[in-house]
Each structure stands twice: as structure tokens, then as C-alpha cells.
C-alpha atoms as a PDB file:
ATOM      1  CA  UNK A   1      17.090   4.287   3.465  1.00  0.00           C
ATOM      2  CA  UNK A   2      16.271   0.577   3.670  1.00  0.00           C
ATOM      3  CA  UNK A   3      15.162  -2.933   1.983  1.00  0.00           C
ATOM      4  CA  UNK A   4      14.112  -5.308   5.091  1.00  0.00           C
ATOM      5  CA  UNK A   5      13.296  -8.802   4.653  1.00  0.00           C
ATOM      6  CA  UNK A   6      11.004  -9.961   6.665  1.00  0.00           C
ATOM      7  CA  UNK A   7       8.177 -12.410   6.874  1.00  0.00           C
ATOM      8  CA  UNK A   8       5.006 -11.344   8.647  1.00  0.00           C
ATOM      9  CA  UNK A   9       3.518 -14.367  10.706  1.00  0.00           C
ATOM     10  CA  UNK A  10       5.420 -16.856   8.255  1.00  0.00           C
ATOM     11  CA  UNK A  11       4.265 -15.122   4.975  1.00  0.00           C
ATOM     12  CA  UNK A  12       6.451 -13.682   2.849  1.00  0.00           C
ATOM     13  CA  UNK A  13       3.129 -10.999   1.714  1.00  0.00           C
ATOM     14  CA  UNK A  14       4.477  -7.962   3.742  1.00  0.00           C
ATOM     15  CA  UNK A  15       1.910  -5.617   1.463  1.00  0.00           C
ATOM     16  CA  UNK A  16      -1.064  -7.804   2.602  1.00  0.00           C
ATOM     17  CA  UNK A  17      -0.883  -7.528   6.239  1.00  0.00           C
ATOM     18  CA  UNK A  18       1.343  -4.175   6.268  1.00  0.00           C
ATOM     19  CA  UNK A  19       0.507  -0.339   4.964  1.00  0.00           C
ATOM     20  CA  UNK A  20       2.045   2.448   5.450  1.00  0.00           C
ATOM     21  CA  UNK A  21       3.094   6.716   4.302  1.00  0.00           C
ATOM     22  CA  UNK A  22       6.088   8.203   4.821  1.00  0.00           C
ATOM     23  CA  UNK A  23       4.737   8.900   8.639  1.00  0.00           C
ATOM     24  CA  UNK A  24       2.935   5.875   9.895  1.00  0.00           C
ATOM     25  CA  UNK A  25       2.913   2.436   8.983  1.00  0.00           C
ATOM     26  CA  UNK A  26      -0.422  -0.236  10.315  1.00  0.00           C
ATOM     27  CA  UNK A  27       0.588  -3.801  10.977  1.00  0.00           C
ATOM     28  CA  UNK A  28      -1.506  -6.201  12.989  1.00  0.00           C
ATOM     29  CA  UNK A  29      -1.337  -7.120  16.536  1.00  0.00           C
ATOM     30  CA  UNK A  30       1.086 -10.230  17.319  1.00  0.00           C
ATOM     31  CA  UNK A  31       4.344  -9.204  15.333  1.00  0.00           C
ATOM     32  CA  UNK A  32       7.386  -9.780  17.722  1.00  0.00           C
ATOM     33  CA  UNK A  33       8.628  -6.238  19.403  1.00  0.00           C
ATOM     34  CA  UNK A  34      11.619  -6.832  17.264  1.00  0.00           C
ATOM     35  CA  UNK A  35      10.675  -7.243  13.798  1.00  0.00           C
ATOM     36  CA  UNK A  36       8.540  -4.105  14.736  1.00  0.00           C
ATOM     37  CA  UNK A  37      11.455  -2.301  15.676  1.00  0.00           C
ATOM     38  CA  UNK A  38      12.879  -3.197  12.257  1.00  0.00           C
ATOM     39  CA  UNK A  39      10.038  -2.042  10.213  1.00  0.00           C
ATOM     40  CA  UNK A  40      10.066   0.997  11.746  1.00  0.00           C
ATOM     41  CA  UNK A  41      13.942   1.346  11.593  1.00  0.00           C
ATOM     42  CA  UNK A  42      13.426   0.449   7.532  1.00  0.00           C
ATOM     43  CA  UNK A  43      10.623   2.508   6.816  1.00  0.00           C
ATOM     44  CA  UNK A  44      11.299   5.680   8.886  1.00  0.00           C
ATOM     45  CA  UNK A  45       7.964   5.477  10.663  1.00  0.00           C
ATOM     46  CA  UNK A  46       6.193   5.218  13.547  1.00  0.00           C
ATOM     47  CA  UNK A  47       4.286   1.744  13.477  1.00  0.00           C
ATOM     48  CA  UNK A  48       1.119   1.069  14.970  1.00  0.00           C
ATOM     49  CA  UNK A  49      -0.978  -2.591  15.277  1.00  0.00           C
ATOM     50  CA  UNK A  50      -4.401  -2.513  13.893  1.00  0.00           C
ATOM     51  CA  UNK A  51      -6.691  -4.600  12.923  1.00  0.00           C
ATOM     52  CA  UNK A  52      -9.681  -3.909  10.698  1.00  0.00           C
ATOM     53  CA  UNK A  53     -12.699  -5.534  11.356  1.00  0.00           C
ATOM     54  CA  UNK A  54     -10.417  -7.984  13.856  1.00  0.00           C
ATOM     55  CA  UNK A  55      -8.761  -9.388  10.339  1.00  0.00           C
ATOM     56  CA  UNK A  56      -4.737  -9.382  10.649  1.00  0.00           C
ATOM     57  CA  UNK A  57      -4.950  -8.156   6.300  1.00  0.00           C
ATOM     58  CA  UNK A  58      -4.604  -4.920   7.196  1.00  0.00           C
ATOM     59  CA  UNK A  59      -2.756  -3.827   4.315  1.00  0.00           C
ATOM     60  CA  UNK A  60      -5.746  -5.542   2.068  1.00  0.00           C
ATOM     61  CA  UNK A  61      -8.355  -3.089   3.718  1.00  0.00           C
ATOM     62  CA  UNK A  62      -6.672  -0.001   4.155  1.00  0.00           C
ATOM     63  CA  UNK A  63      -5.324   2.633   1.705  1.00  0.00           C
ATOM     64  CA  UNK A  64      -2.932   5.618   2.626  1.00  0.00           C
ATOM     65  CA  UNK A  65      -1.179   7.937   1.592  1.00  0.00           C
ATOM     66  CA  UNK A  66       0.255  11.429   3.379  1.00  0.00           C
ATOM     67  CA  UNK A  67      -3.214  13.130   2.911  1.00  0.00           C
ATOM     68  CA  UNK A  68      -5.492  10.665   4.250  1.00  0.00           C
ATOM     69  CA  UNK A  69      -6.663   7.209   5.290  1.00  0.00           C
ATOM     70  CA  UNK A  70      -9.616   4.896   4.015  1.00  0.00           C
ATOM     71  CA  UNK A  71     -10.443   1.932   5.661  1.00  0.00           C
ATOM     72  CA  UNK A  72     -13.209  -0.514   4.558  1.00  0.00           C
ATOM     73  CA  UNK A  73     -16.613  -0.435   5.997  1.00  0.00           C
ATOM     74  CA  UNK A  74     -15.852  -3.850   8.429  1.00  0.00           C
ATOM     75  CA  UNK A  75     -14.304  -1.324  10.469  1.00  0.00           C
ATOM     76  CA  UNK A  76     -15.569  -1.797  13.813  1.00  0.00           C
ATOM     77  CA  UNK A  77     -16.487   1.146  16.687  1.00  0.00           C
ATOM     78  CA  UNK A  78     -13.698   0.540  18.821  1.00  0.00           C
ATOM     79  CA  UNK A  79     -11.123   0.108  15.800  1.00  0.00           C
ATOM     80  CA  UNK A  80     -12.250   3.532  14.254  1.00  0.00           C
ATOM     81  CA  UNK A  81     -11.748   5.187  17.667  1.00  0.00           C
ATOM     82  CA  UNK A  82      -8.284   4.397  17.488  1.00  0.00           C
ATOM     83  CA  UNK A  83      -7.731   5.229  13.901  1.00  0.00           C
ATOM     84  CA  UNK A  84      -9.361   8.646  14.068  1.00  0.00           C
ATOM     85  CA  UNK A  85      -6.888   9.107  17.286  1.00  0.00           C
ATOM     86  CA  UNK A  86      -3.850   8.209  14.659  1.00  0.00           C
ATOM     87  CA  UNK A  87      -5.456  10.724  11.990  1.00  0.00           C
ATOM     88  CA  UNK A  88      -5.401  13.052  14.390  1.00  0.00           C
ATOM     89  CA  UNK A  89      -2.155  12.542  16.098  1.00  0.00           C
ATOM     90  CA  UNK A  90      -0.455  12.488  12.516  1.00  0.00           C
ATOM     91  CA  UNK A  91      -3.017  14.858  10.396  1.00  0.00           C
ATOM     92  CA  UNK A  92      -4.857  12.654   8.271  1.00  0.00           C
ATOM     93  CA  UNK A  93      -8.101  12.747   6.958  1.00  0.00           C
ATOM     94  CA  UNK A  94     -10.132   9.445   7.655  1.00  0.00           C
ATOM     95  CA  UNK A  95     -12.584   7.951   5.661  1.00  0.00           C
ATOM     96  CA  UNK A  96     -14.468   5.276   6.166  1.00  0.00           C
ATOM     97  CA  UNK A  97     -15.695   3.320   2.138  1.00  0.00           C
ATOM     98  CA  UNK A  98     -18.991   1.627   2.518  1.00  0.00           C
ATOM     99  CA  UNK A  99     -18.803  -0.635  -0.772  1.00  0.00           C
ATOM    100  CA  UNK A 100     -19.833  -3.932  -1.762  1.00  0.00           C
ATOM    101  CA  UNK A 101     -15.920  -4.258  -2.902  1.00  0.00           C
ATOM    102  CA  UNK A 102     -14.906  -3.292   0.613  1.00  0.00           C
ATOM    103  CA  UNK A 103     -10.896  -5.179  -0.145  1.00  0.00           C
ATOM    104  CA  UNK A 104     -10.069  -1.048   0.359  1.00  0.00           C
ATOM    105  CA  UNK A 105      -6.211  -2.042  -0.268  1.00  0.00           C
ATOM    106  CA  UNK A 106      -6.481  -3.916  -3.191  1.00  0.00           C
ATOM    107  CA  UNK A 107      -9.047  -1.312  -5.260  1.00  0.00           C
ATOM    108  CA  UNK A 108      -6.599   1.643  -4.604  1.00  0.00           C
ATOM    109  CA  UNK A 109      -3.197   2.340  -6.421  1.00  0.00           C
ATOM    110  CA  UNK A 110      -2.295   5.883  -5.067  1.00  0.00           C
ATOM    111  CA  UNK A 111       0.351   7.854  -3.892  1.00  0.00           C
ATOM    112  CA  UNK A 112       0.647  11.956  -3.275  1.00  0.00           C
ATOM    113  CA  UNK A 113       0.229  12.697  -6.898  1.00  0.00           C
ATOM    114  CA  UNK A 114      -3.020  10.678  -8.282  1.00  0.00           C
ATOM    115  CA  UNK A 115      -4.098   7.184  -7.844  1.00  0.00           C
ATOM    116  CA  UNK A 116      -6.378   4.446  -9.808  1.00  0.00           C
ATOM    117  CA  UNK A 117      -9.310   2.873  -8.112  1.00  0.00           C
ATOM    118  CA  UNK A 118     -11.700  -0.558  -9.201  1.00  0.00           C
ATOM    119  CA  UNK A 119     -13.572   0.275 -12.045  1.00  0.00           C
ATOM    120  CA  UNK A 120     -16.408  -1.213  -9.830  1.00  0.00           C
ATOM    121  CA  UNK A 121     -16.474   1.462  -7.222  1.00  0.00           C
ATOM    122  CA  UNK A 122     -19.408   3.585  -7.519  1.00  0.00           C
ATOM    123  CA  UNK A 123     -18.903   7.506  -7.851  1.00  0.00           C
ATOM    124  CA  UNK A 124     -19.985   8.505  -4.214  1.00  0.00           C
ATOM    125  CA  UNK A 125     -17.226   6.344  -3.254  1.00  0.00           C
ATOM    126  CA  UNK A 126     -14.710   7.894  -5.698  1.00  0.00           C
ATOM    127  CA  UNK A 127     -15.041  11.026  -4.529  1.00  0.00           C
ATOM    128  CA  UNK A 128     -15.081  10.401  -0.935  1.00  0.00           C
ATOM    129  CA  UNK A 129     -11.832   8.732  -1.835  1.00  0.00           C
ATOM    130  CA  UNK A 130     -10.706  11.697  -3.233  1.00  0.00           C
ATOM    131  CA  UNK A 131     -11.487  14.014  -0.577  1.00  0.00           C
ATOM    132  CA  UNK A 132     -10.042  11.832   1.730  1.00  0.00           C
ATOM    133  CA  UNK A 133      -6.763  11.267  -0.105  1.00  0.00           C
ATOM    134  CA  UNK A 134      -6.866  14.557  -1.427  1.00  0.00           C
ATOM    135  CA  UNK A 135      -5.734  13.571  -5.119  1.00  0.00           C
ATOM    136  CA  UNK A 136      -7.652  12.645  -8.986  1.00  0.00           C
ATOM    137  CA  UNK A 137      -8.181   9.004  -8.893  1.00  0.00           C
ATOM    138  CA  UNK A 138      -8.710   7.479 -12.215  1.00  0.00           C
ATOM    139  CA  UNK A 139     -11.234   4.493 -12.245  1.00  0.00           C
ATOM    140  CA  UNK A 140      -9.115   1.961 -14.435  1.00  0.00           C
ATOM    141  CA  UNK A 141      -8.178  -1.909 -14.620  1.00  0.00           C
ATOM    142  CA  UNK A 142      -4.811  -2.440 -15.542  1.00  0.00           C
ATOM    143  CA  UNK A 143      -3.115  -5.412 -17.378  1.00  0.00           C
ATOM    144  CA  UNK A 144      -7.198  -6.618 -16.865  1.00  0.00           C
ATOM    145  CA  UNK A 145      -7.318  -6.911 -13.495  1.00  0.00           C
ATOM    146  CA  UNK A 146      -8.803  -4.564 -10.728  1.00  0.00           C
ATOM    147  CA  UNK A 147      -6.968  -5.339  -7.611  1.00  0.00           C
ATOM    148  CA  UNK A 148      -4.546  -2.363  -8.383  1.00  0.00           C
ATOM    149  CA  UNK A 149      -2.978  -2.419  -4.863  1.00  0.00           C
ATOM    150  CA  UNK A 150      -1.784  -5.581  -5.511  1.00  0.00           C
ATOM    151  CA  UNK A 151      -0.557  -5.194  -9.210  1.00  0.00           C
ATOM    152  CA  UNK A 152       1.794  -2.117  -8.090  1.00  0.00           C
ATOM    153  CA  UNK A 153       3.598  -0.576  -5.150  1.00  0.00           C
ATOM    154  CA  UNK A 154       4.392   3.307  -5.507  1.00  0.00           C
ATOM    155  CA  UNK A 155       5.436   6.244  -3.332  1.00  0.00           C
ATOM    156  CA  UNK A 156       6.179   9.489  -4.267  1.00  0.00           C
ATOM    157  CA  UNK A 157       9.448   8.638  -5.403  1.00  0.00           C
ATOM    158  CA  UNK A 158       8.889   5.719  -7.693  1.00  0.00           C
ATOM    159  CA  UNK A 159       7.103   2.616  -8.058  1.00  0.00           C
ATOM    160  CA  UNK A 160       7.243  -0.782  -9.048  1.00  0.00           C
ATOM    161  CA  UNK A 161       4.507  -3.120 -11.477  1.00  0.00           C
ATOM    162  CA  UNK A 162       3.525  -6.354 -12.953  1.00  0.00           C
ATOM    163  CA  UNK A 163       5.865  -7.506 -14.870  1.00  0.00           C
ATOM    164  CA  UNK A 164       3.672  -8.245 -17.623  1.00  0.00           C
ATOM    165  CA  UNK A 165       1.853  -5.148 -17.729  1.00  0.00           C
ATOM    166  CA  UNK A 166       0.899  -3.657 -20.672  1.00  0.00           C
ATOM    167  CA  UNK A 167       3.321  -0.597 -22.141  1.00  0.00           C
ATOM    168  CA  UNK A 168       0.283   2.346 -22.564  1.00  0.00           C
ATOM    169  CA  UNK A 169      -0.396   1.164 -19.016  1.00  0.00           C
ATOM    170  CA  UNK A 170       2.612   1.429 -17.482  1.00  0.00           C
ATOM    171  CA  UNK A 171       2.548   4.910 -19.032  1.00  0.00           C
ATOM    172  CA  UNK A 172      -0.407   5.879 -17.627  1.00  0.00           C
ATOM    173  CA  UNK A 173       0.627   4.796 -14.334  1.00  0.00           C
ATOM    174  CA  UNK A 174       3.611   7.434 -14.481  1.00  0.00           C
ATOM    175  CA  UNK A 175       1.470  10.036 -16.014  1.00  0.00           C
ATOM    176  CA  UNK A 176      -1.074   9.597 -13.043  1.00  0.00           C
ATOM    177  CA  UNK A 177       1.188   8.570 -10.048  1.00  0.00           C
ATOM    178  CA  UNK A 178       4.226  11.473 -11.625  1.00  0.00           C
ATOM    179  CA  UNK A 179       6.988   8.853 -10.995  1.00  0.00           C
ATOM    180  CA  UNK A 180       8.466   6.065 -12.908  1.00  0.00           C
ATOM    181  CA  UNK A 181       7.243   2.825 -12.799  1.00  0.00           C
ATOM    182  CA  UNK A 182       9.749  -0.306 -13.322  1.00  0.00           C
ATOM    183  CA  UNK A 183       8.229  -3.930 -13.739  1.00  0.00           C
ATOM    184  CA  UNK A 184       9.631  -6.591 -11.463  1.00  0.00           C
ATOM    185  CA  UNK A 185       8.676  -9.802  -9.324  1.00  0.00           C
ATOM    186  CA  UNK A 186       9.526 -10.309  -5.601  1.00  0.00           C
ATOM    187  CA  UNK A 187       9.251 -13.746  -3.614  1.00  0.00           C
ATOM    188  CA  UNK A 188      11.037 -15.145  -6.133  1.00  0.00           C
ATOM    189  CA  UNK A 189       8.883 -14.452  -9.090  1.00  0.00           C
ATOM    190  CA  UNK A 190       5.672 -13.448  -7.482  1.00  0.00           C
ATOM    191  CA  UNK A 191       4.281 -10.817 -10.248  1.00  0.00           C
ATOM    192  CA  UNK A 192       1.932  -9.522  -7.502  1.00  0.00           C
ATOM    193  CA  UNK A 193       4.535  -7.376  -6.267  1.00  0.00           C
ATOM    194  CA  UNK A 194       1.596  -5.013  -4.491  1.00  0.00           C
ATOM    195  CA  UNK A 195       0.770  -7.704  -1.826  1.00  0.00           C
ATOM    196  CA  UNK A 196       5.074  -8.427  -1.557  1.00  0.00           C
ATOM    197  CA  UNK A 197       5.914  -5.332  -0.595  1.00  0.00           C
ATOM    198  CA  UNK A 198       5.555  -2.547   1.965  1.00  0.00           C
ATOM    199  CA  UNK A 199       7.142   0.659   0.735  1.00  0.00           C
ATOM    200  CA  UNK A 200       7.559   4.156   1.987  1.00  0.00           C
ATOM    201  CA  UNK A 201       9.933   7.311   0.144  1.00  0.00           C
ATOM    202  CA  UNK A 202      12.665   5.869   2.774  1.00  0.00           C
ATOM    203  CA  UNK A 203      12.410   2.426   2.602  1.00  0.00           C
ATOM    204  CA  UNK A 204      10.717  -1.017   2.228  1.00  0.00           C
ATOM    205  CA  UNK A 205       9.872  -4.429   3.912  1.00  0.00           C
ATOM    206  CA  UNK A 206       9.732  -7.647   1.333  1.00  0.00           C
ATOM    207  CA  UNK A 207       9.280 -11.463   2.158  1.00  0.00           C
ATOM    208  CA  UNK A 208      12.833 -13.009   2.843  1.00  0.00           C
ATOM    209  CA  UNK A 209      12.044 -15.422  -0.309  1.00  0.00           C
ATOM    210  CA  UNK A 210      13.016 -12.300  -2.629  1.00  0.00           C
ATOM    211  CA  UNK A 211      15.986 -13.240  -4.540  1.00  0.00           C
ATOM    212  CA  UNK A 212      19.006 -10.270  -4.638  1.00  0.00           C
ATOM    213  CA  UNK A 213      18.401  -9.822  -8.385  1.00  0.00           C
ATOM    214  CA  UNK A 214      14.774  -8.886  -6.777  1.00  0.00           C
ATOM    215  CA  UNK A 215      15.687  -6.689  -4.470  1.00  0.00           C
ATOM    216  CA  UNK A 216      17.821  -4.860  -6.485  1.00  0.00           C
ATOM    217  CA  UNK A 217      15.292  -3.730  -8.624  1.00  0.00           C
ATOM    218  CA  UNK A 218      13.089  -3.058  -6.134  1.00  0.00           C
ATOM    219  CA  UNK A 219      15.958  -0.556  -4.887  1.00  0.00           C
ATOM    220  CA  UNK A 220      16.156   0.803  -8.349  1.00  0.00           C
ATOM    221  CA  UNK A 221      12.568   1.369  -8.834  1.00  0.00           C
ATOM    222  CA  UNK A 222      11.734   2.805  -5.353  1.00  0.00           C
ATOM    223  CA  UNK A 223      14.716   5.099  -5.477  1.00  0.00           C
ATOM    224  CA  UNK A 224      15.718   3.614  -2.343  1.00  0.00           C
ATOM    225  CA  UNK A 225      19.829   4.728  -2.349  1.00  0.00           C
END
């Protein structure tokens, strides 16, 4: 297991251009072969470059977990044909979320357990989500806001929060997601700590501006020891 700093084309927001399981991680196009090599080292996966509608956010319009993959409906022909190959090569169901909120990324929280979506997403998408993903998602803003993949970063073996967040939420979240939740701050004291961080069960990738108090509890919180 592994914490990697790393910057992602000079931003320290790993979780906005990065997603990833505990299989696969998508990055854009244009990282050095390197750095790639790390992330995959860090996270124990096999990384792939994407893009998603020809933006470099990947991790903004994608959500994944081990079950499945939704992408947002910019997708483009030639990018889906390459993403259904991925699904197929590492069993995943793909599903593509036609939405006026189409930021896929930031309006899913989920891991293997249960997940929260925008409160804005209409049923029909909710349940393709669910079928997709293969888990309840709960249609919920937390500490007020709705871009839940970038208030929280979970896998199935913990998961880290706003540090503000409210107490019955940060229940909720470990009732739903069936791991504990810690609050933190990465970047040095970016409460966004969803679009800091790119976390599998094995490991993670953060911007290099974390601070070691930082990283340490993002250790702690992701179980990563």
C-alpha cells in the first residue's frame, strides 16, 4: 500500500483529472510514462488515458466503482468504444447518464457498499446508476452542497470528508458507504478533499502541496498501512 504525491499537469487536484477501483484507474492522455508508472505502482492498478468528451477532467465525469462505470453523456462514439472495451476487458457494467447535471464525478459518492447521488438527478437516472453500479444510492446533499464526489473520497475500506461536515451526516455516510469516515483537508487545507485525492483499497495519489500532518490522516482514514 501507498500515498503518492503527485501533481497532474501542474495541479495538485489528482481526484479531478484521475478515477479509479481497485482494478483500473482513468487518467487523461499527456501524463509523463513515469508518473503513470507511479500511479499504477501506488494504486495497484492498471491505468488507462481517457478522455471524456476530449476534456482532460476525467475524474469530474466519471464514477466507478468494482461493479460498474458511468460516464456523462459528452461521451463521444469513439471514446465509448474504448470504454466498453475496458468494461469488458475488466467486467464492468457501463453506463452512459444523459442528465442536464452531466459533472458524473462530482454527483456520485459511492463505493461497493451504497453511494449518494445530486439530489437533482432525476429517478430514471438513479436507477440506471444503480444498475450500473450495482448498489442503493441515496439522493442526498451533504454539509449543503451536492457535488458529493468532491466533498468525500471512500473505498471499501474507509473514507475521508469535509472537514466541516455536519455529525448526523458523517453518520450517514458510514451507515450508507459501511466504512468509517474521518474529516480532513489535503493541499494544505483544501476541504474539498474529493477533487485532492485519488484513492483505491491499496493506495492513493494526492497533490505534492499536502502537508505530512495531511497525509497522515489520509493514511489513517483510508486504512492505507
Amino acid at each position: 500500500m501507498a500515498l503518492l504525491q503527485r501533481d497532474l499537469f501542474n495541479s495538485p487536484y489528482a481526484g479531478v483529472f484521475g478515477t479509479t477501483n481497485d482494478v483500473l484507474t482513468l487518467i487523461p492522455p499527456g501524463i509523463p510514462k513515469d508518473d503513470m508508472e507511479a500511479i499504477s505502482g501506488a494504486l495497484g492498478t492498471t491505468v488507462e488515458p481517457v478522455t471524456i468528451g476530449g476534456s482532460r477532467v476525467v475524474g469530474t465525469l466519471v464514477a466507478i466503482n468494482n461493479q460498474g462505470l458511468l460516464v456523462s453523456n459528452i461521451v463521444t462514439s469513439r471514446e465509448i468504444e474504448k470504454l466498453e472495451e475496458l468494461a469488458s476487458d475488466f467486467n464492468l457494467r457501463l453506463g452512459v447518464i444523459s442528465d442536464r447535471s452531466n459533472a458524473i464525478g462530482n454527483n456520485f459518492l459511492v463505493n461497493d457498499n451504497g453511494g449518494f447521488c445530486n439530489e437533482r438527478l432525476g429517478p430514471q437516472t438513479r436507477e440506471l446508476a444503480q444498475e450500473i453500479l450495482g448498489i442503493e444510492i441515496t439522493p442526498k446533499s451533504l454539509n449543503q452542497m451536492d457535488t458529493l464526489g468532491m466533498i468525500g473520497c471512500v473505498t471499501n475500506k474507509g473514507g475521508l470528508c469535509h472537514p466541516d461536515i455536519a455529525a448526523q451526516d458523517r453518520e450517514m455516510m458510514e451507515r450508507i458507504l459501511a466504512v468509517p469516515i474521518m474529516e480532513g483537508t489535503v493541499n494544505f487545507g483544501m476541504p474539498l478533499v474529493g477533487a485532492g485525492i485519488v484513492a483505491s483499497s491499496k493506495g492513493a495519489v494526492c497533490g505534492r502541496q499536502s502537508t505530512g500532518i495531511e497525509l497522515g490522516r489520509v493514511e489513517e482514514a483510508l486504512s492505507l498501512f
